[in-house]
Protein backbone atom coordinates (compact mmCIF):
# COMPACT_ATOMS: atom_id res chain seq x y z
CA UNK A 1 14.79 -77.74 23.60
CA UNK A 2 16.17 -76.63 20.70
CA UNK A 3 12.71 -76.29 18.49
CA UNK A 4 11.01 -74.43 21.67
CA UNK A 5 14.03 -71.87 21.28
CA UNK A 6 13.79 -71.51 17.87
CA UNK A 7 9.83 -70.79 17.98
CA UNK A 8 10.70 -68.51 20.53
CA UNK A 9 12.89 -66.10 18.62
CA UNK A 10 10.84 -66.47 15.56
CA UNK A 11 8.36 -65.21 17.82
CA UNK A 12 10.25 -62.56 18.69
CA UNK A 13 11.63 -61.71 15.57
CA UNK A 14 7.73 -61.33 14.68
CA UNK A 15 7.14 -59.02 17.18
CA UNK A 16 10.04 -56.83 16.19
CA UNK A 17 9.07 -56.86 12.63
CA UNK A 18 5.47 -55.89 13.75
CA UNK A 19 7.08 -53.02 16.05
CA UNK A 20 9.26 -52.04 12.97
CA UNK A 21 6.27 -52.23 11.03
CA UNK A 22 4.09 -49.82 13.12
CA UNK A 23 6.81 -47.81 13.86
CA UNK A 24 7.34 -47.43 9.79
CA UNK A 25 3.55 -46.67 9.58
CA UNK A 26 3.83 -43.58 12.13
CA UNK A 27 7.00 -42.18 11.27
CA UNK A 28 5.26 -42.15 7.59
CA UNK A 29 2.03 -40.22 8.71
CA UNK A 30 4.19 -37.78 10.74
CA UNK A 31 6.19 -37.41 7.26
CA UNK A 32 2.91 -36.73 5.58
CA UNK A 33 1.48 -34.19 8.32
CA UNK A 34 5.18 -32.84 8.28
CA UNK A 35 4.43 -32.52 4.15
CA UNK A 36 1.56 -30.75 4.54
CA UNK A 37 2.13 -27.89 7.21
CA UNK A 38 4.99 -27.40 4.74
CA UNK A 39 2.40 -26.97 2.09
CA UNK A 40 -0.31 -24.63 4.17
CA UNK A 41 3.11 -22.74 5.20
CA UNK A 42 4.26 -22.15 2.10
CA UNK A 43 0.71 -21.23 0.53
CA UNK A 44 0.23 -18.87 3.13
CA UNK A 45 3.83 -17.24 2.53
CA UNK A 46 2.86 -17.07 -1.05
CA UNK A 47 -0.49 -15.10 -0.03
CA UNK A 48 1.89 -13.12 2.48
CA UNK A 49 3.84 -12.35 -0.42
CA UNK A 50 1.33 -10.99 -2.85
CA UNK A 51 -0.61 -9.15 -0.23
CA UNK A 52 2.50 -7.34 0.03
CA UNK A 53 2.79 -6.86 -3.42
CA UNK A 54 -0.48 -4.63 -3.26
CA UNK A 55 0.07 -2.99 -0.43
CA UNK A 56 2.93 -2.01 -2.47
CA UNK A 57 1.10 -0.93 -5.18
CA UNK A 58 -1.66 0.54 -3.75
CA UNK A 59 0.89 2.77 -1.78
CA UNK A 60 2.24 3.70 -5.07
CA UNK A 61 -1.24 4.55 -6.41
CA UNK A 62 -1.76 7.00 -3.21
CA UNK A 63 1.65 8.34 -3.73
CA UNK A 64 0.84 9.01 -7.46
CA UNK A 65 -2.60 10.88 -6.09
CA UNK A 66 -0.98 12.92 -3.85
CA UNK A 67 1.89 13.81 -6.31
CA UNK A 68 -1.61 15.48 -8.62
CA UNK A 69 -3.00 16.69 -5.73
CA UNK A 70 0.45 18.73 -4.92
CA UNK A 71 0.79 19.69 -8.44
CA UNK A 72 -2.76 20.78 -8.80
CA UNK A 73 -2.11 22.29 -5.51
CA UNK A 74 0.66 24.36 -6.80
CA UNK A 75 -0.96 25.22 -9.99
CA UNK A 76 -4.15 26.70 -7.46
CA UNK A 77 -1.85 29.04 -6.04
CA UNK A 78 0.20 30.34 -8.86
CA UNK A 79 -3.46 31.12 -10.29
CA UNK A 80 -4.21 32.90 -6.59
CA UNK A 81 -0.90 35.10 -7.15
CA UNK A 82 -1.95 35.81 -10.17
CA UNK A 83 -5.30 37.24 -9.64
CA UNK A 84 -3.66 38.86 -6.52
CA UNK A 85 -1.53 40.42 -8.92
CA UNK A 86 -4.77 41.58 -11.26
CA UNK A 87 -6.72 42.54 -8.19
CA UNK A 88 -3.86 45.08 -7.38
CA UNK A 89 -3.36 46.30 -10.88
CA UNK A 90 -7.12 47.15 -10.96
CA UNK A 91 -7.42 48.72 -7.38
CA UNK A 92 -4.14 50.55 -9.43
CA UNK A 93 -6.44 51.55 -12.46
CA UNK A 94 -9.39 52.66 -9.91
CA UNK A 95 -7.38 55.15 -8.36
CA UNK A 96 -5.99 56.34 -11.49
CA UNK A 97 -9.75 56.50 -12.79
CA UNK A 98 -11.19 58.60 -9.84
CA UNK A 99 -8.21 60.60 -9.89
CA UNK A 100 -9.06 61.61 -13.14
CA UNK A 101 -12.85 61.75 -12.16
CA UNK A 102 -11.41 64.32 -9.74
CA UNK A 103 -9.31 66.54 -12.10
CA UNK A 104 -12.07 66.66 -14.89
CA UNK A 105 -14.52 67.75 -12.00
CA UNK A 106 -12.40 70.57 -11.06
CA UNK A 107 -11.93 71.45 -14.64
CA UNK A 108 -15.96 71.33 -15.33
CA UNK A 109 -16.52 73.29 -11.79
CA UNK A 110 -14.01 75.79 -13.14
CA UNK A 111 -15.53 76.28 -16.71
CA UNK A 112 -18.75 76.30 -14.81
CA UNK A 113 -17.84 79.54 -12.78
């Protein structure tokens, strides 16, 4: 009968809006789960991002320290040349003193005869 079909496919039409329905409901939490790996991805990008951004930094901070350490580096051995340089010059004047010691010995040995 007619009424038995039509209670039929409203019955059916009810079940397909409940399917819908459900179906709606999941494809919504995936949405939401899908919404919020996309917001632990992009917070953990964004602490990516500024741990790089020390690392950067702190290997400019090394780079500065080495930089002094060359430089004082460099200033250490311009100081070692130059007491090099004085060491020389006195081992220079040593000589020329006992050299002299010498000369006025023979002089005083002489005047002593």
């Amino acid at each position: 009968s007619a009424a038995a079909k039509s209670k039929l496919l409203l019955e059916e039409a009810e079940q397909e809006r409940t399917s819908l329905n459900e179906q709606r409901q999941r494809t919504k939490g995936e949405l939401e789960a899908l919404e919020k790996d996309a917001s632990s991805v992009m917070q953990a990008f964004a602490k990516k991002e500024e741990a790089a951004q020390l690392m950067v930094q702190a290997v400019s901070e090394v780079q500065h320290r080495i930089d002094d350490v060359e430089k004082s580096l460099l200033e250490f051995k311009k100081k070692e040349v130059d007491l090099e340089n004085e060491k020389e010059t006195l081992i220079g004047l040593h000589r020329t003193f006992e050299s002299r010691i010498a000369e006025l010995r023979k002089k005083i040995a002489k005047v002593e005869k």
